[in-house]
Protein backbone atom coordinates (compact mmCIF):
# COMPACT_ATOMS: atom_id res chain seq x y z
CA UNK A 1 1.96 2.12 61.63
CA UNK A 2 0.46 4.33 58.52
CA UNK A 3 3.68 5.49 57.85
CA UNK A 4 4.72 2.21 57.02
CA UNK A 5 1.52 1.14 54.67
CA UNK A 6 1.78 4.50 53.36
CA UNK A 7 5.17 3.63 52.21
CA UNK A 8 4.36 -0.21 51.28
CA UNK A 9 0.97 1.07 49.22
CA UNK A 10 3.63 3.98 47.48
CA UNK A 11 5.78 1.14 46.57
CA UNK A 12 3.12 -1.34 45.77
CA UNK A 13 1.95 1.53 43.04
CA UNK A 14 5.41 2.25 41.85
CA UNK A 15 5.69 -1.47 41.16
CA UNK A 16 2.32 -2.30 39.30
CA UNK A 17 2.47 0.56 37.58
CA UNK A 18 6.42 -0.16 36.22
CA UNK A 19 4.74 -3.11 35.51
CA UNK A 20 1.86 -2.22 33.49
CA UNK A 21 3.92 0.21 31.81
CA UNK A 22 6.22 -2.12 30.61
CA UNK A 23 6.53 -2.61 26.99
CA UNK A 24 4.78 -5.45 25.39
CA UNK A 25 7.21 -8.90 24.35
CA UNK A 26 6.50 -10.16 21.34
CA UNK A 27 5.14 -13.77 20.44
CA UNK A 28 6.10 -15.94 18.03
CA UNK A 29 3.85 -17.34 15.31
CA UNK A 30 1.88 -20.41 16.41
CA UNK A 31 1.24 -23.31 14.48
CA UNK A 32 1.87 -23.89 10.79
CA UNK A 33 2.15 -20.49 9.56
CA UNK A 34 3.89 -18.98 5.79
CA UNK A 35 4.13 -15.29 5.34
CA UNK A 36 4.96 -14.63 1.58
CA UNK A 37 5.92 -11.03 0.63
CA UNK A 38 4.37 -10.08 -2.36
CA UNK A 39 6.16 -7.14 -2.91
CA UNK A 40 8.37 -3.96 -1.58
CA UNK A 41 8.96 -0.50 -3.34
CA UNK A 42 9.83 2.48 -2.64
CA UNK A 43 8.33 6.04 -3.41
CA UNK A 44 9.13 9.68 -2.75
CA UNK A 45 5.70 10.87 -3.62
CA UNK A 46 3.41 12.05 -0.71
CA UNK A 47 1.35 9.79 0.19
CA UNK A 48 -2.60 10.74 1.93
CA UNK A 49 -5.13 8.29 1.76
CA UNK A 50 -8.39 9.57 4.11
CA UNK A 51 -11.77 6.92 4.17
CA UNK A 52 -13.08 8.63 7.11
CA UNK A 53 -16.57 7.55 7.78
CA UNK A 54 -17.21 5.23 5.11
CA UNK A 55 -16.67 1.69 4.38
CA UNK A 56 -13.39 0.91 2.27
CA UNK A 57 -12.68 -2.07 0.13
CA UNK A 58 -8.63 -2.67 0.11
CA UNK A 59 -8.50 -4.99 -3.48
CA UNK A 60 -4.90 -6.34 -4.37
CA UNK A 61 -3.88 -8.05 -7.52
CA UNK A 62 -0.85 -9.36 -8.95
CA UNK A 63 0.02 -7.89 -12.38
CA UNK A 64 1.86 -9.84 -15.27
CA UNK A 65 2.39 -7.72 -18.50
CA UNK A 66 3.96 -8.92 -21.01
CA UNK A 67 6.49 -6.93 -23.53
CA UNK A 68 4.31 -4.78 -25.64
CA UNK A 69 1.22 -4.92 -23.68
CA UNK A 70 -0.57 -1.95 -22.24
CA UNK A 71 -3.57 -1.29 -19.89
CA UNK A 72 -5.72 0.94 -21.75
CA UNK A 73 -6.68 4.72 -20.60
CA UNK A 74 -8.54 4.10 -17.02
CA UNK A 75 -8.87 5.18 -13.74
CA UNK A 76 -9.87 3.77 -9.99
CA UNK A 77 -12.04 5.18 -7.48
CA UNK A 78 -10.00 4.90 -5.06
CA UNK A 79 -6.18 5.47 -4.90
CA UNK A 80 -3.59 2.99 -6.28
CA UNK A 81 -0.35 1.97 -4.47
CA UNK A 82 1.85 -0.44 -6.97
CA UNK A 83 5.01 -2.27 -6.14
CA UNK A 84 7.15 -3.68 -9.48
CA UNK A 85 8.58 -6.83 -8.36
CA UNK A 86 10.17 -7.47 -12.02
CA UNK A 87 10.81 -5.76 -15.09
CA UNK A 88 9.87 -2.28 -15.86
CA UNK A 89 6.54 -0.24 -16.55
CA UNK A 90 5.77 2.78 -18.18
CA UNK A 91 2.74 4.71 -16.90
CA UNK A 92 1.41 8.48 -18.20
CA UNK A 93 -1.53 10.46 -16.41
CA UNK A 94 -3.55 12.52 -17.96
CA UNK A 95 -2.32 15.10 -15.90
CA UNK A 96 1.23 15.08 -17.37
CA UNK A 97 1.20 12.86 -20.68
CA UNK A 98 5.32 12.85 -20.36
CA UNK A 99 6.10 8.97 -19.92
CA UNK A 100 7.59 8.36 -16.40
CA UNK A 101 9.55 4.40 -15.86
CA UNK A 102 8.93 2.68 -13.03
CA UNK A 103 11.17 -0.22 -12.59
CA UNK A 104 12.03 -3.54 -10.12
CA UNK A 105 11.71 -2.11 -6.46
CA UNK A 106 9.90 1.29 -7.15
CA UNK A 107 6.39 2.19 -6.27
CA UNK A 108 3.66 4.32 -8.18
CA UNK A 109 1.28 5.68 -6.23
CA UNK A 110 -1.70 7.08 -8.52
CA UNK A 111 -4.78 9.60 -6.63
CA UNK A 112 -8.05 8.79 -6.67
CA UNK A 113 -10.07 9.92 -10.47
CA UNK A 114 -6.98 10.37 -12.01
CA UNK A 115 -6.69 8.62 -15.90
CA UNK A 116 -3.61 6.62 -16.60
CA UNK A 117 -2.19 3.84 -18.56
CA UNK A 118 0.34 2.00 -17.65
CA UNK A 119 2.86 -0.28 -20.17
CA UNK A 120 5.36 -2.45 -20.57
CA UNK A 121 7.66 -1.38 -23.58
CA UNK A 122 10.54 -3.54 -22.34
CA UNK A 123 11.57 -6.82 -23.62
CA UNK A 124 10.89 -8.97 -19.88
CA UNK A 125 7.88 -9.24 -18.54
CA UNK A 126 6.51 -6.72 -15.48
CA UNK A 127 5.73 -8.25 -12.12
CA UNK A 128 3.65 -5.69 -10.41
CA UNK A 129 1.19 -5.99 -7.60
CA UNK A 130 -1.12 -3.26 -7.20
CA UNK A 131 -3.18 -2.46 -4.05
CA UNK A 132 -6.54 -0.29 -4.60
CA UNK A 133 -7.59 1.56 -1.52
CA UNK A 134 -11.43 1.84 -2.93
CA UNK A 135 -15.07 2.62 -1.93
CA UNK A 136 -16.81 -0.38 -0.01
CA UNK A 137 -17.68 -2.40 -3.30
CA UNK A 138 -16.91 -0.15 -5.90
CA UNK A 139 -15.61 -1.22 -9.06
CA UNK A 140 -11.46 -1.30 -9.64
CA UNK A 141 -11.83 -0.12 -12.58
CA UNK A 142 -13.51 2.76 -15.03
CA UNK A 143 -12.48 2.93 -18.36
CA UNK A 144 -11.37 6.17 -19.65
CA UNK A 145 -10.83 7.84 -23.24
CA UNK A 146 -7.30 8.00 -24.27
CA UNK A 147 -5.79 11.60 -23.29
CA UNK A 148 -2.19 11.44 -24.45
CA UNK A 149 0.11 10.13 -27.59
């Protein structure tokens, strides 16, 4: 007789846990629900972003810039992750002033502290949207000298 709940209880555990370790379905939205994607872009550049231990403030904004139009020398905080939807942009650091385009599906991915300026010396306009990975309330922006010409 405890052979045979020895057996059932082995089986019983094989069971639940095939169960349990089953891999979670997925569910469908519910409800009236619109996901817009705002954009996608693609970057060889290593990518590290660490907030360990302190609050972090994840800002996004959507970019226009018009033909001619420029940013100004700044810098961030916190590290910048930008998608170009449209058009192209030129951005220099201040760590290498050569002029590197960026254009419709690329990403730029610009470290923490580091001065930039980013421009559009097309003829279209540049749809960008930028993500800031920042200090819990921090500003998005510092301006900065100009380093390059």
């Amino acid at each position: 007789m405890n052979r045979i709940h020895a057996v059932a209880g082995g089986a019983l555990t094989l069971f639940t846990a095939g169960v349990l370790a089953a891999p979670a379905s997925a569910t469908p939205a519910e409800g009236d629900v619109v996901r817009t994607d705002l954009g996608k872009g693609t970057t060889t550049a290593p990518i590290w972003v660490v907030t360990t231990g302190q609050p972090t403030t994840l800002h996004v904004q959507s970019l226009l810039l018009k033909p001619g139009a420029g940013s100004g020398w700044h810098s961030h905080p916190g590290w910048e992750q930008s998608v170009i939807n449209e058009g192209a942009v030129v951005v220099q650091t201040a760590a290498d002033c050569t002029p590197v385009e960026y254009t419709a599906g690329q990403a730029v991915v610009i470290p923490a502290g580091v001065p930039h300026r980013v421009t559009n010396d097309g003829e279209a306009d540049a749809d960008v949207v930028v993500t800031y990975t920042l200090p819990a309330d921090a500003p998005v922006r510092d301006d900065a000298p100009a380093l390059c010409h």
